[in-house]
Protein backbone atom coordinates (compact mmCIF):
# COMPACT_ATOMS: atom_id res chain seq x y z
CA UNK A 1 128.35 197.60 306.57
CA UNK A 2 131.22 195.38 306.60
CA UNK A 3 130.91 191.86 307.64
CA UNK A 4 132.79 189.90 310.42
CA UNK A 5 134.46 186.67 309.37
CA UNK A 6 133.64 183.77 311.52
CA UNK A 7 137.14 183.70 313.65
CA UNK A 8 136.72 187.77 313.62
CA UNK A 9 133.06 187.45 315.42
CA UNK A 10 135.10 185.21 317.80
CA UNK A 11 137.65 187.26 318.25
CA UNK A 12 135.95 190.15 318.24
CA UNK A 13 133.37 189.09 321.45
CA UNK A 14 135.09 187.17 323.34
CA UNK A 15 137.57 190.58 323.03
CA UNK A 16 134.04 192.17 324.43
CA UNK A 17 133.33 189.83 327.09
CA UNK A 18 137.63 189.04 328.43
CA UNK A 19 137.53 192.40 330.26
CA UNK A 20 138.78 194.02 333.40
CA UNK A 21 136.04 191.57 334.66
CA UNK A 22 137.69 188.60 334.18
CA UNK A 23 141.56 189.62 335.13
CA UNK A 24 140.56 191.99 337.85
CA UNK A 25 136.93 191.15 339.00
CA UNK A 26 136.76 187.50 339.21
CA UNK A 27 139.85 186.56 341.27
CA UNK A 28 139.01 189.39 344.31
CA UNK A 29 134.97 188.35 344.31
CA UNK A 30 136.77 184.75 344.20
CA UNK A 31 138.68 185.48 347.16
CA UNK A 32 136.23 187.24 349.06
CA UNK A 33 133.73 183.65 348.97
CA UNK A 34 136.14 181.25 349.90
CA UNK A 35 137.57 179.59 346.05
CA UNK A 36 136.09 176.63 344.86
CA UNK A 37 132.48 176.53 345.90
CA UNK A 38 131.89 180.70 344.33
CA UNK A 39 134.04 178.78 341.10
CA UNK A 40 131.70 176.06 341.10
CA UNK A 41 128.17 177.98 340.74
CA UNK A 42 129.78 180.87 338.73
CA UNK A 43 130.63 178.50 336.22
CA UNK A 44 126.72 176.85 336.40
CA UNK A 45 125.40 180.27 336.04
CA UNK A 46 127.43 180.77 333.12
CA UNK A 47 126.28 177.66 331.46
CA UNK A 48 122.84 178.15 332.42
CA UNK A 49 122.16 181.99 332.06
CA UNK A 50 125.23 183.56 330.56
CA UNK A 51 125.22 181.71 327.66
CA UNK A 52 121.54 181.38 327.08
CA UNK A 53 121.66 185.66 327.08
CA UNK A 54 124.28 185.59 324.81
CA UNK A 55 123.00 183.43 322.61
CA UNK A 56 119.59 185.42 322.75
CA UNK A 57 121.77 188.51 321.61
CA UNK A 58 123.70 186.98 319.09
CA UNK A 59 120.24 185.77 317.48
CA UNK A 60 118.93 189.24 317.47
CA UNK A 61 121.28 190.59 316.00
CA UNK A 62 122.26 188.12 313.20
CA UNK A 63 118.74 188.34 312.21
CA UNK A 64 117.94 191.77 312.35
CA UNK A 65 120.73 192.66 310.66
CA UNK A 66 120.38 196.25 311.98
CA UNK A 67 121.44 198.31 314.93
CA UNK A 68 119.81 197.77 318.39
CA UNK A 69 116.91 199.55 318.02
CA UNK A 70 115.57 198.45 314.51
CA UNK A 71 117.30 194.64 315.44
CA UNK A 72 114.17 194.10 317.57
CA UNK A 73 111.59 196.01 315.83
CA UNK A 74 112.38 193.96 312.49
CA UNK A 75 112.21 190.62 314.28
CA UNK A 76 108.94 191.08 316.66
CA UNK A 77 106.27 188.77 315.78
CA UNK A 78 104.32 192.60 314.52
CA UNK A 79 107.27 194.76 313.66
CA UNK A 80 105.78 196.86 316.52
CA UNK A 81 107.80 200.31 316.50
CA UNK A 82 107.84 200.70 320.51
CA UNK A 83 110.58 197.69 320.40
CA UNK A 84 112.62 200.50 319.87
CA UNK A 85 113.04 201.77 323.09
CA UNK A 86 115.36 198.49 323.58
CA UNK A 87 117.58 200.40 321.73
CA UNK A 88 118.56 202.34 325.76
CA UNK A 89 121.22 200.04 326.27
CA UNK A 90 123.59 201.82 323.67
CA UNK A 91 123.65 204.66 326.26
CA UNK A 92 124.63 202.18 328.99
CA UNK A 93 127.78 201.36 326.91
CA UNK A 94 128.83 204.91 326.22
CA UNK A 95 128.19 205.45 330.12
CA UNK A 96 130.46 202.62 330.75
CA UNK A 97 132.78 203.25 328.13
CA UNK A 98 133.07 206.55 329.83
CA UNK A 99 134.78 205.40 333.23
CA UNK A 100 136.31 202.35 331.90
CA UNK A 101 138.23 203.90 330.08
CA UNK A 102 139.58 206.16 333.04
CA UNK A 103 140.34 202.50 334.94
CA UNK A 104 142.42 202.04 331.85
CA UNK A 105 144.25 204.92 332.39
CA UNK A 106 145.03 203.95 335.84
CA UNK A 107 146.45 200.59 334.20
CA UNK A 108 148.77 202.50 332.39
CA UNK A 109 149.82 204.62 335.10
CA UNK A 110 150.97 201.15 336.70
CA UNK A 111 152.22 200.27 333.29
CA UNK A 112 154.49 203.25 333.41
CA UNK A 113 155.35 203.36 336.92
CA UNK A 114 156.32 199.35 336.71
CA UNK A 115 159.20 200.58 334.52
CA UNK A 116 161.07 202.68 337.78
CA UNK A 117 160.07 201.64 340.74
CA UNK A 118 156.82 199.34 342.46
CA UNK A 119 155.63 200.12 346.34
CA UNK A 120 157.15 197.76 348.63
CA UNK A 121 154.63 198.58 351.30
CA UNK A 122 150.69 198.13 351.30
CA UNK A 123 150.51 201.17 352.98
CA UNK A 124 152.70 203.10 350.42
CA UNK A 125 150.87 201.29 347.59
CA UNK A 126 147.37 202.51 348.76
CA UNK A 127 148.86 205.92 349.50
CA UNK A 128 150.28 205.98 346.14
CA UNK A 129 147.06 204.93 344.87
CA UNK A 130 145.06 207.68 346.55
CA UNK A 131 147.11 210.04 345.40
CA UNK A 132 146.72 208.91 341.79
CA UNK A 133 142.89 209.07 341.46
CA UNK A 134 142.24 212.55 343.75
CA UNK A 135 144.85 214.61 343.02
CA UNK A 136 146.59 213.77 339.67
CA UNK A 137 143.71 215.18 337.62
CA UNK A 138 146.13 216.34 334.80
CA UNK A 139 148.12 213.14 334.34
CA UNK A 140 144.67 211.16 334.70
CA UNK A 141 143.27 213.71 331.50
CA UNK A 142 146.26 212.83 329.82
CA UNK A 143 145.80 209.06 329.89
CA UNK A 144 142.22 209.07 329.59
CA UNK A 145 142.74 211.34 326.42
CA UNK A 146 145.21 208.38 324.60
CA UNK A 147 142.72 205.65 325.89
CA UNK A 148 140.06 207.57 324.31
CA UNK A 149 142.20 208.67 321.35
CA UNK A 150 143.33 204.85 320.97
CA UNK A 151 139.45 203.42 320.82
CA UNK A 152 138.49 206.30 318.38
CA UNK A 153 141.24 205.58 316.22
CA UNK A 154 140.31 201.49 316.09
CA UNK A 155 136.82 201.90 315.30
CA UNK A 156 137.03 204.53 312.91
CA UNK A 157 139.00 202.09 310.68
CA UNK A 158 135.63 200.02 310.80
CA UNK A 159 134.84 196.16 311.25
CA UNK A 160 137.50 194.82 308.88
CA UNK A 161 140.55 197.08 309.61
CA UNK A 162 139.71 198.30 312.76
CA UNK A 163 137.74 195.84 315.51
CA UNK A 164 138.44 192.43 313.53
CA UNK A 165 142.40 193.78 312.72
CA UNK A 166 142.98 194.79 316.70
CA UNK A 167 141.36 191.53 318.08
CA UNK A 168 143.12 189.26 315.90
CA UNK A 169 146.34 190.96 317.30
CA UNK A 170 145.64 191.81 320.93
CA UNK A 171 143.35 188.58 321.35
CA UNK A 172 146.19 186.55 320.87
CA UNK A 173 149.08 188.57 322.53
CA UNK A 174 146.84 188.75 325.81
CA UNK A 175 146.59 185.17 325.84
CA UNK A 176 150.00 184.69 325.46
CA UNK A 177 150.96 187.07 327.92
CA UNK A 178 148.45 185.15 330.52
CA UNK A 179 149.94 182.03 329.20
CA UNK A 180 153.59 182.65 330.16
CA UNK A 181 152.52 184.21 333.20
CA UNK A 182 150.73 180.82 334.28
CA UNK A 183 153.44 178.78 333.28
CA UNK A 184 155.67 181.30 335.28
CA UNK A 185 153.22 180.37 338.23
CA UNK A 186 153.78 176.55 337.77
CA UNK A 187 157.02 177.29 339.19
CA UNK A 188 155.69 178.33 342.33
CA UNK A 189 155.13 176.90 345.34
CA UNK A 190 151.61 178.22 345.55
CA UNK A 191 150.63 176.87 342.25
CA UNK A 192 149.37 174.03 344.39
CA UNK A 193 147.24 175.78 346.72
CA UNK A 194 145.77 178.02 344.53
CA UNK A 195 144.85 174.69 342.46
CA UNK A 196 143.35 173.89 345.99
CA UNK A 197 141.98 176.96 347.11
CA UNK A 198 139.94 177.46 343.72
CA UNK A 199 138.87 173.84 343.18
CA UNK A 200 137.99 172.44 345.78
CA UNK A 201 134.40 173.68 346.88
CA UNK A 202 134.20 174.44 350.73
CA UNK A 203 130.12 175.40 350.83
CA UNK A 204 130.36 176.88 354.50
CA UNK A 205 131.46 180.43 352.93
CA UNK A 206 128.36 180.35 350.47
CA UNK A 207 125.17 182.36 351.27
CA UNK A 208 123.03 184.15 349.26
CA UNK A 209 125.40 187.09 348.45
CA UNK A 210 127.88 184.65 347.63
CA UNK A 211 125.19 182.98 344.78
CA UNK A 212 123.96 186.53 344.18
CA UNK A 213 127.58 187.95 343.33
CA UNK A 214 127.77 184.53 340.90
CA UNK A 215 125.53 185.24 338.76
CA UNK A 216 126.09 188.98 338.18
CA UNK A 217 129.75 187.90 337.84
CA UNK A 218 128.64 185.48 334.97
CA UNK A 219 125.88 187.72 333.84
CA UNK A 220 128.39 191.22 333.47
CA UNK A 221 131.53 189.00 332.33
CA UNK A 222 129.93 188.14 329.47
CA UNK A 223 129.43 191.46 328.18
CA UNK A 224 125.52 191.95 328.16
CA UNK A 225 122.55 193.79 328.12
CA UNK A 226 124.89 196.81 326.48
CA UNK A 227 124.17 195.90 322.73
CA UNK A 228 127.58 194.36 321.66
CA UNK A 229 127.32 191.01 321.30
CA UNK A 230 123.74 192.27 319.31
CA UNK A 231 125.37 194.45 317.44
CA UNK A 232 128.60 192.33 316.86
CA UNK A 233 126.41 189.59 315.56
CA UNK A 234 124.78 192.07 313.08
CA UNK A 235 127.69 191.94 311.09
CA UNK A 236 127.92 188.45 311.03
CA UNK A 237 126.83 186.38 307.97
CA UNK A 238 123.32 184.92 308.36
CA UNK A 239 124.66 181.24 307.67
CA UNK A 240 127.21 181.24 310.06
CA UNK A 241 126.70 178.71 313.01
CA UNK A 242 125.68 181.18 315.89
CA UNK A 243 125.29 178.60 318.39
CA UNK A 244 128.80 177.47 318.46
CA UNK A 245 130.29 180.64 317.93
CA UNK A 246 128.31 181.24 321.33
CA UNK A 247 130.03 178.74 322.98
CA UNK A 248 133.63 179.32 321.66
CA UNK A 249 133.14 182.83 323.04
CA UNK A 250 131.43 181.49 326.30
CA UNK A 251 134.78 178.77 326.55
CA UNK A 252 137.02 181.85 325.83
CA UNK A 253 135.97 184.14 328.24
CA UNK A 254 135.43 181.66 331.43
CA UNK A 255 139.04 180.02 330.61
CA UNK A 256 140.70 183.72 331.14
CA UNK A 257 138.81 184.22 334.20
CA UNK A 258 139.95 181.22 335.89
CA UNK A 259 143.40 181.37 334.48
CA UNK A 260 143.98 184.64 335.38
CA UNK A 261 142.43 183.48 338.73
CA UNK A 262 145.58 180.92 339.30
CA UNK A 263 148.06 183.41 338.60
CA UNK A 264 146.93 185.69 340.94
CA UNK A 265 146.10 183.31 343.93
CA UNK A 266 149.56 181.59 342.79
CA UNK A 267 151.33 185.14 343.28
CA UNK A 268 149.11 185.92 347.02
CA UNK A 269 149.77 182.59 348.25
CA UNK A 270 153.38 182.52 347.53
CA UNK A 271 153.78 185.93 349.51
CA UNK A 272 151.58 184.35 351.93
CA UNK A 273 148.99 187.53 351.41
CA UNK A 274 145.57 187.07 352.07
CA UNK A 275 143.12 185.89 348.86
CA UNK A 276 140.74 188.56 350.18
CA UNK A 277 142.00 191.46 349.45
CA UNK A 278 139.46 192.98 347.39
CA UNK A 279 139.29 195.73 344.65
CA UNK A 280 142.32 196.94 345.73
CA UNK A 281 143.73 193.52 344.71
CA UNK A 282 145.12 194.70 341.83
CA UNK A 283 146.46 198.06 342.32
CA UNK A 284 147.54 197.84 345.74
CA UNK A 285 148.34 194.32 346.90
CA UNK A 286 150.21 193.02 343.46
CA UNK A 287 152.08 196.00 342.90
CA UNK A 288 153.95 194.71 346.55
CA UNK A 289 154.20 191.15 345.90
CA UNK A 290 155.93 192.02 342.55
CA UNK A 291 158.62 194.86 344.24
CA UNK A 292 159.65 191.75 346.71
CA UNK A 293 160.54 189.62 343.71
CA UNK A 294 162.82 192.91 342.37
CA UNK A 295 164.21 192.95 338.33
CA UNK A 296 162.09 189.96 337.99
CA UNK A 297 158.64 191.26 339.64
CA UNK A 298 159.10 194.27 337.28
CA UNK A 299 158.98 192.16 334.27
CA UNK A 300 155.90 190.51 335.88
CA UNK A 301 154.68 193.42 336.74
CA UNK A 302 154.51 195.09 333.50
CA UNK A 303 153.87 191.83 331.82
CA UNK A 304 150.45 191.56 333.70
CA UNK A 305 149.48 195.00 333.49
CA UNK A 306 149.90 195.08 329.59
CA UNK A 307 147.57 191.84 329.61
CA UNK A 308 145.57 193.89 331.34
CA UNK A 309 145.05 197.14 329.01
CA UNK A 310 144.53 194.58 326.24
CA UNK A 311 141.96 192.97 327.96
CA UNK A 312 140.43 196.50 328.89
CA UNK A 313 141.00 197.64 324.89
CA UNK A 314 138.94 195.14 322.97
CA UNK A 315 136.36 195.98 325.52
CA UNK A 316 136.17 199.05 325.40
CA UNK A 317 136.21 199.34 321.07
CA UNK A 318 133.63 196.82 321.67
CA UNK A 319 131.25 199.48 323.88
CA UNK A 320 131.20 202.45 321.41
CA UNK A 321 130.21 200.31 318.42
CA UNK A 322 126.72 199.97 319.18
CA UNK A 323 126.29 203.20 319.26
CA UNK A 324 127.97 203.68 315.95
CA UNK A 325 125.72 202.01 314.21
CA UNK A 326 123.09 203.14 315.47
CA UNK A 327 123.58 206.92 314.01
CA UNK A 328 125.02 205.33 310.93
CA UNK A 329 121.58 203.68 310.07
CA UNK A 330 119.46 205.96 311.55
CA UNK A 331 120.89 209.55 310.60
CA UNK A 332 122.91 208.12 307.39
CA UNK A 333 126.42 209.87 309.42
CA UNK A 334 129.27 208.28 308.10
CA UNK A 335 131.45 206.39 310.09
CA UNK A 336 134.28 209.34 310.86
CA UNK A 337 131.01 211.68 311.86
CA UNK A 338 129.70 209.20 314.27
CA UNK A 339 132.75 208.26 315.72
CA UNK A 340 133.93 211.71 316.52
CA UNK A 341 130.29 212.51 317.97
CA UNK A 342 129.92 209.29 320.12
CA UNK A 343 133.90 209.56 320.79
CA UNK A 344 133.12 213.32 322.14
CA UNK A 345 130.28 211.98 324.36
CA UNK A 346 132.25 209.17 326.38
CA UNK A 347 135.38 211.59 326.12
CA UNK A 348 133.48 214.14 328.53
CA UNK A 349 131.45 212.38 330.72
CA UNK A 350 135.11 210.16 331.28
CA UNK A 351 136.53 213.60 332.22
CA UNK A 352 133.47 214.26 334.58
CA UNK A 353 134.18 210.85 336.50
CA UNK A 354 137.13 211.11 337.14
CA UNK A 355 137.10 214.93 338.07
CA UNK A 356 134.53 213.70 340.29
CA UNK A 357 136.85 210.85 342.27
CA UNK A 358 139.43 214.24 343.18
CA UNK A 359 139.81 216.29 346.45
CA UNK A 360 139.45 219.51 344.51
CA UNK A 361 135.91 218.60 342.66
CA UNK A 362 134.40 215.57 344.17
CA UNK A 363 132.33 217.71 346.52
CA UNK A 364 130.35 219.60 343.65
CA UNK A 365 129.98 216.30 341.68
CA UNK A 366 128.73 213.99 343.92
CA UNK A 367 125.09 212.85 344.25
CA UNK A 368 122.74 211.18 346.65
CA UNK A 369 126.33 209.93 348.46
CA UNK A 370 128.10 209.05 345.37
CA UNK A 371 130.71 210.38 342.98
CA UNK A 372 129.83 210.10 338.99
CA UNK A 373 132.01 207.62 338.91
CA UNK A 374 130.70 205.59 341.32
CA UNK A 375 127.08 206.98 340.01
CA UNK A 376 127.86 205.39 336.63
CA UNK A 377 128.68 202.39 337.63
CA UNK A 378 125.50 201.74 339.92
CA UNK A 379 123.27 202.77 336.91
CA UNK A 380 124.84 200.85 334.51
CA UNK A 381 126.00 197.65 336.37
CA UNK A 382 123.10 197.40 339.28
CA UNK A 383 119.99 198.49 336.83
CA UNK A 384 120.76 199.16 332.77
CA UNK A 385 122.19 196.19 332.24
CA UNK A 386 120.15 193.69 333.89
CA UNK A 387 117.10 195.10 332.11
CA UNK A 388 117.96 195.37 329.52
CA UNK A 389 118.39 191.08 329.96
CA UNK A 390 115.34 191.09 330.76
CA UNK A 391 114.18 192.93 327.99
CA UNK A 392 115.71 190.82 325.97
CA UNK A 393 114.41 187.18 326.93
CA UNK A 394 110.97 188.57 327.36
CA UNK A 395 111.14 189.75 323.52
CA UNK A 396 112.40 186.28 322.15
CA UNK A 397 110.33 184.49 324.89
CA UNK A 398 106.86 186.04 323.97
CA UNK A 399 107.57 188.02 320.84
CA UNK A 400 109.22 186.77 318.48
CA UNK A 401 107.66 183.73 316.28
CA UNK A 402 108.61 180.28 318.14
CA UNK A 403 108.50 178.22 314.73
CA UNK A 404 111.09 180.86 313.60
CA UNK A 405 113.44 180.76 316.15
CA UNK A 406 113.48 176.87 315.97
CA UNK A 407 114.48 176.34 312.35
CA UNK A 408 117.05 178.98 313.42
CA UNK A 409 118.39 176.90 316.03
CA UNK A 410 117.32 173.34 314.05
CA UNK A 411 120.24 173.79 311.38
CA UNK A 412 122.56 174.39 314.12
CA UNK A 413 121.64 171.52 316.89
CA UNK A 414 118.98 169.51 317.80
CA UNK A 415 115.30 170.21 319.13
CA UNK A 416 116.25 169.22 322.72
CA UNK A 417 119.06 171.76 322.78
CA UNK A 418 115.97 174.62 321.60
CA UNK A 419 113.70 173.45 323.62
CA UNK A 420 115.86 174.11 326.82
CA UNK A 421 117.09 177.27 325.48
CA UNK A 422 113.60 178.35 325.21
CA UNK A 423 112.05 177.58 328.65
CA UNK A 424 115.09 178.95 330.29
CA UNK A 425 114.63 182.01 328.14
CA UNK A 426 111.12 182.49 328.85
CA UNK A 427 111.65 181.76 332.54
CA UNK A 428 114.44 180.44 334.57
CA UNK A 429 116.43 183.52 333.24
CA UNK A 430 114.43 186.37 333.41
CA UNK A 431 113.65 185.63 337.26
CA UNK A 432 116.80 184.83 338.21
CA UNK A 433 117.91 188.53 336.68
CA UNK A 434 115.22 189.78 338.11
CA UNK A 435 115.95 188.63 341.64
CA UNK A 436 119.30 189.82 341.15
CA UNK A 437 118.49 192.99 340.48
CA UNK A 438 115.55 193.76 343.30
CA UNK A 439 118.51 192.18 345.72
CA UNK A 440 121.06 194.71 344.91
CA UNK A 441 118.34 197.26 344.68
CA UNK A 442 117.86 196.08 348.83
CA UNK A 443 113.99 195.68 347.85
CA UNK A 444 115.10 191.49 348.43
C-alpha cells in the first residue's frame, strides 16, 4: 500500500473534511441562528470535539496500519475479533458517496447553465430547480455517471497518483478560487456587515437547536465516523507528527467554512436578501443575486460553483477509499477489481436516489415518508455516523492500552495536552454525541 507524504495526508483530509459542508452547509445553518453567536460555539465544538474525534481516527489508523475493520481489532488492548464490526462505517461512506455525488451533479448543472443564462427571479430559480431534480432524470444520469466516472478514475490511480496527485491540484485551485472571490467581496459594501453579522455574537437567537445544529455542524464537517480520516491515516508513516497534522487539517477546514461564509453573506447583504434563506441558499437564492450583477455575476457565478465541485471531489474520492481497502486486505482484490466493484455499488444506489427525488418514480421509492435520497441521508447523517463516534472514543477510552496511547501522544506534545484528550475522549465527547443523536432521534 502506498504511503501518503506528510503535506499529501494534509492535503488529502482536509480535501475529506472542506466539503459541500463547509461552502454550502455552514453559511445557511449560519444564517438560520442569527451569525456570530452559532460562529462562536461551532468553532468551540470544533476545538473541543471535532478535533479530539479526529485525532482519535487519525491514531487508529496510523497504528493499525490496516483497513477499518482490522485497524481496531489490531490495536484493542486483546486483539478481540468482534472490534470488527466497527468496520460498518465503510458502508455509511458508500451510502453517502452515493447521493453526494448526485448533489454534485446538480453543481454542474449550475456550472453549465452559468455559461448561458442565470434566473433573475427566486421564483424562476426554484422553478428551474424543481424541474431539475424531478423531471430531468436523463440529464441527472448523465452527470451522476461523469461524477462517478471522475472519482473511479482518481482512485484507481491509487494514493500517490491518484488521491495525493488530485488534492495537491484541486486543494490549492479551490482555495484560490475562494480567495479571489473574498477579495472580490472586500469590494463590497456588505463586506462590512457580513464581518458584523458573523462576528459579533447576539445570544438571543441561541437555544438548544441552535447548540445542537453546532456541534453536528462541527462533528459532520470534519468528515467522521465514515472511516476516512482512519483510513487516510493508515497510509501515513508511523513517525509522522499526527497531532499537528490534526490540527493543520482542523485550521484548514474551519478557515473555508468561515471564508466561504463572508462571501456569501457579503453577496446576500449587498442584494439586501435575507441571510436565512436556507438549503436553497445555494441553488436558488445565489443563482439571482449573480444574474443582477450580469457578464460579471456569470464569472462569479461559475467561479463559485467550480470551487464548489472541487470541494465536493476530494470528498467524495475521499468516501470510496475506505472501502477500497478494505476488500484489498481482506479478499487480496487488486485495486482496479475493487474499485470497479465498490464504484458499481455507489453508482446504483446514486441512480436509485435520485430516481427516487422524480415525479415519475418517487412514489414507488419512497419509505416511511421519505425518498432514498432523503432516506440516505437520515441514516447516514442522523445515526451511522454519530455511532460510529461513539464507537470510536469508547474503543480508545476503555480499550486500547492508556500507557500506549501516551508515549504516542508524549513524542508529539506534552502530558497535559494527553491528559485532556483523554478525559474528553472517554467522556465529554461521547455524551455530547450521544445527546446529539437521541435529540435528532426526538427521544430528547
Amino acid at each position: 500500500m502506498n504511503k501518503f507524504s506528510r503535506i499529501g495526508f494534509i492535503l488529502a483530509a482536509a480535501g475529506s473534511a472542506v466539503g459541500l459542508g463547509n461552502v454550502w452547509k455552514f453559511p445557511y445553518v449560519t444564517g438560520e441562528y442569527g451569525g456570530g453567536a452559532f460562529v462562536l460555539i461551532y468553532l468551540l465544538a470544533i476545538l473541543f470535539i471535532g478535533l479530539t474525534v479526529f485525532i482519535a481516527e487519525t491514531i487508529i489508523g496510523q497504528n493499525g496500519q490496516a483497513d477499518v475493520s482490522s485497524s481496531f481489532i489490531n490495536l484493542s488492548k486483546t486483539k478481540n475479533e468482534n472490534w470488527k464490526f466497527a468496520g460498518f462505517m465503510i458502508i455509511t461512506a458508500l451510502i453517502i458517496l452515493s447521493f453526494y455525488s448526485v448533489v454534485l451533479g446538480w453543481i454542474l448543472n449550475y456550472i453549465i447553465t452559468s455559461f448561458s443564462s442565470l434566473p433573475t427571479e427566486a421564483k424562476i430559480a426554484g422553478a428551474n430547480f424543481e424541474k431539475l431534480i424531478s423531471n430531468d432524470i436523463f440529464l441527472l444520469v448523465i452527470y451522476h455517471t461523469i461524477i462517478a466516472g471522475s472519482v473511479i478514475f482518481i482512485v484507481i490511480k491509487g494514493i500517490k497518483e491518484g488521491i495525493e496527485k488530485v488534492n495537491f491540484i484541486l486543494m490549492p485551485l479551490l482555495a484560490l478560487i475562494l480567495i479571489g472571490l473574498l477579495i472580490y467581496s472586500f469590494s463590497l459594501d456588505s463586506f462590512s456587515k457580513a464581518i458584523s453579522f458573523m462576528f459579533t455574537p447576539d445570544f438571543s437567537k441561541i437555544d438548544g437547536n441552535a447548540l445542537l445544529a453546532a456541534l453536528g455542524q462541527a462533528f459532520f464537517t470534519l468528515s467522521l465516523g465514515v472511516g476516512t480520516i482512519l483510513t487516510y491515516s493508515a497510509s501515513l508513516p508511523k513517525e509522522t507528527n499526527f497531532f499537528k497534522s490534526s490540527i493543520y487539517v482542523a485550521i484548514l477546514d474551519t478557515a473555508i467554512a468561515l471564508i466561504a461564509g463572508l462571501i456569501i453573506f457579503s453577496f446576500l447583504f449587498e442584494a439586501g436578501a435575507p441571510s436565512t434563506a436556507g438549503p436553497g441558499l445555494v441553488f436558488i437564492s445565489l443563482p439571482v443575486i449573480f444574474s443582477a450583477w450580469g457578464v460579471w455575476g456569470q464569472v462569479i457565478a461559475i467561479s463559485f460553483f467550480i470551487a464548489l465541485i472541487f470541494a465536493g471531489i476530494t470528498s467524495a474520492v475521499s468516501m470510496i477509499e475506505p472501502s477500497l481497502r478494505f476488500f484489498i486486505e481482506r479478499f487480496k482484490m487488486t485495486r482496479i477489481k475493487a474499485t470497479i466493484l465498490c464504484g458499481s455499488i455507489f453508482y446504483i444506489l446514486g441512480i436509485i436516489a435520485l430516481l427516487s427525488m422524480s415525479k415519475t418514480f418517487g412514489t414507488e421509492l419512497t419509505f416511511f415518508d421519505k425518498s432514498v435520497f432523503d432516506l440516505m441521508d437520515f441514516m447516514t447523517s442522523t445515526i451511522m455516523m454519530p455511532i460510529a463516534a461513539i464507537l470510536t472514543c469508547i474503543f480508545l477510552g476503555f480499550f486500547v492500552d492508556k500507557e500506549f496511547l501516551k508515549g504516542k501522544f508524549i513524542k508529539h506534545t506534552n502530558i497535559f495536552v494527553f491528559n485532556s484528550w483523554y478525559f474528553l475522549v472517554r467522556f465529554i465527547v461521547p455524551i455530547a454525541i450521544t445527546i446529539l443523536l437521541l435529540n435528532k432521534l426526538g427521544v430528547i
